[in-house]
Protein backbone atom coordinates (compact mmCIF):
# COMPACT_ATOMS: atom_id res chain seq x y z
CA UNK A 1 178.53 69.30 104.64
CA UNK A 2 174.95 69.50 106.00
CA UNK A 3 174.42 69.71 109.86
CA UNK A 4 172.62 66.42 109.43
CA UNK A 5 175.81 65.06 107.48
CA UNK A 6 178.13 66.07 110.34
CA UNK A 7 175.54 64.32 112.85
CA UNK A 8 175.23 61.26 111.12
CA UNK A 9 179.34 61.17 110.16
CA UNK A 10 179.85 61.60 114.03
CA UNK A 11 176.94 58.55 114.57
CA UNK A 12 178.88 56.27 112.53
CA UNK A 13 182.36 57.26 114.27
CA UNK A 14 181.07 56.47 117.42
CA UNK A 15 179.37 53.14 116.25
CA UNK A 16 182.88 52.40 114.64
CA UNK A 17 184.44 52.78 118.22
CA UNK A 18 181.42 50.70 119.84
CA UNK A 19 182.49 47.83 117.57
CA UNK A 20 186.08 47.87 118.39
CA UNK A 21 184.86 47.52 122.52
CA UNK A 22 182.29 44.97 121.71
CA UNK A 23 183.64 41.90 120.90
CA UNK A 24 180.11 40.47 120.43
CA UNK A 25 179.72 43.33 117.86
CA UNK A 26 182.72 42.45 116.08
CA UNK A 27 181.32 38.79 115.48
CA UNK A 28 178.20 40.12 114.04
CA UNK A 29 179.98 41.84 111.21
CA UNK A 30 182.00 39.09 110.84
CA UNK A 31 179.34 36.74 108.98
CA UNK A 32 179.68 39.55 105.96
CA UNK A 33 180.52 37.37 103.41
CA UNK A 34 180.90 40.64 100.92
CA UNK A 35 180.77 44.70 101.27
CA UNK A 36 177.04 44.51 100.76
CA UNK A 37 176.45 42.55 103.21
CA UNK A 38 178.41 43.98 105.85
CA UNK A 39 176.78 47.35 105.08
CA UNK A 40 173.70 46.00 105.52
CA UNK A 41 174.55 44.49 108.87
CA UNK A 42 176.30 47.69 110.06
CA UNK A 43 173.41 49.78 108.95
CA UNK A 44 171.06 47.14 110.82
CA UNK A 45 173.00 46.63 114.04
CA UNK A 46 173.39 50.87 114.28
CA UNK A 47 169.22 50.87 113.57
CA UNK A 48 168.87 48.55 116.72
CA UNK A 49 171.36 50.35 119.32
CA UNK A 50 169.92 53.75 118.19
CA UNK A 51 172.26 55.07 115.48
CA UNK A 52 170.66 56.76 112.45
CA UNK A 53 172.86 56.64 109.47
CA UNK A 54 171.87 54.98 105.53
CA UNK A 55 173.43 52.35 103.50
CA UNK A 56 175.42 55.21 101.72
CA UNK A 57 176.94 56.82 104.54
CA UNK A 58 177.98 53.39 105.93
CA UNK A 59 179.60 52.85 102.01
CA UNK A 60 180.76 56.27 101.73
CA UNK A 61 182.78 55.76 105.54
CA UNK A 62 183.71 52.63 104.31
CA UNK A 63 185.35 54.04 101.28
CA UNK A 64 186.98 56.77 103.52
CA UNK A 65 188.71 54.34 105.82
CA UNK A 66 189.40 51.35 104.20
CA UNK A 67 193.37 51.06 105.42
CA UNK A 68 192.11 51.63 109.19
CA UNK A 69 189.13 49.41 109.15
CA UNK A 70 191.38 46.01 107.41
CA UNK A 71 193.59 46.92 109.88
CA UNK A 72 190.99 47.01 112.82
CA UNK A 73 189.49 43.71 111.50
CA UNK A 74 191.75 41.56 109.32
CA UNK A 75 195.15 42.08 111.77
C-alpha cells in the first residue's frame, strides 16, 4: 500500500468515526436509497469537511466492513 493509500484509508476511518458522533451526519447518509448513492454522499460530505478520499476507496472500505457498518447503521 502506497503512502497516499495509508493516508487516505486513515481519512476515511476517521470520517467513519465522525459519522458515528454526528447524528446530523448520520441523517445525511441516510437518504441513500442504494450503495451508489451513499458513496456518492459519503465521498461528498468527506469533500466538504476536508477529507480527501475517491468513490473507490469509499466502495473498496465499504466492501471491507460491511458486518460493522449494518451493524453501526441498521441496529
Amino acid at each position: 500500500m502506497s503512502p497516499q493509500q495509508v493516508k487516505q484509508l486513515h481519512q476515511l476511518k476517521q470520517f467513519h468515526q465522525l459519522v458515528l458522533q454526528d447524528s446530523s451526519l448520520k441523517e445525511r447518509l441516510r437518504v441513500a436509497t442504494d450503495q451508489a448513492s451513499l458513496v456518492s454522499i459519503a465521498v461528498q460530505l468527506g469533500t466538504e469537511l476536508g477529507y480527501s478520499f475517491t468513490y473507490q476507496e469509499v466502495e473498496a472500505y465499504i466492501d471491507q466492513n460491511i458486518l460493522t457498518l449494518m451493524r453501526q447503521f441498521l441496529f
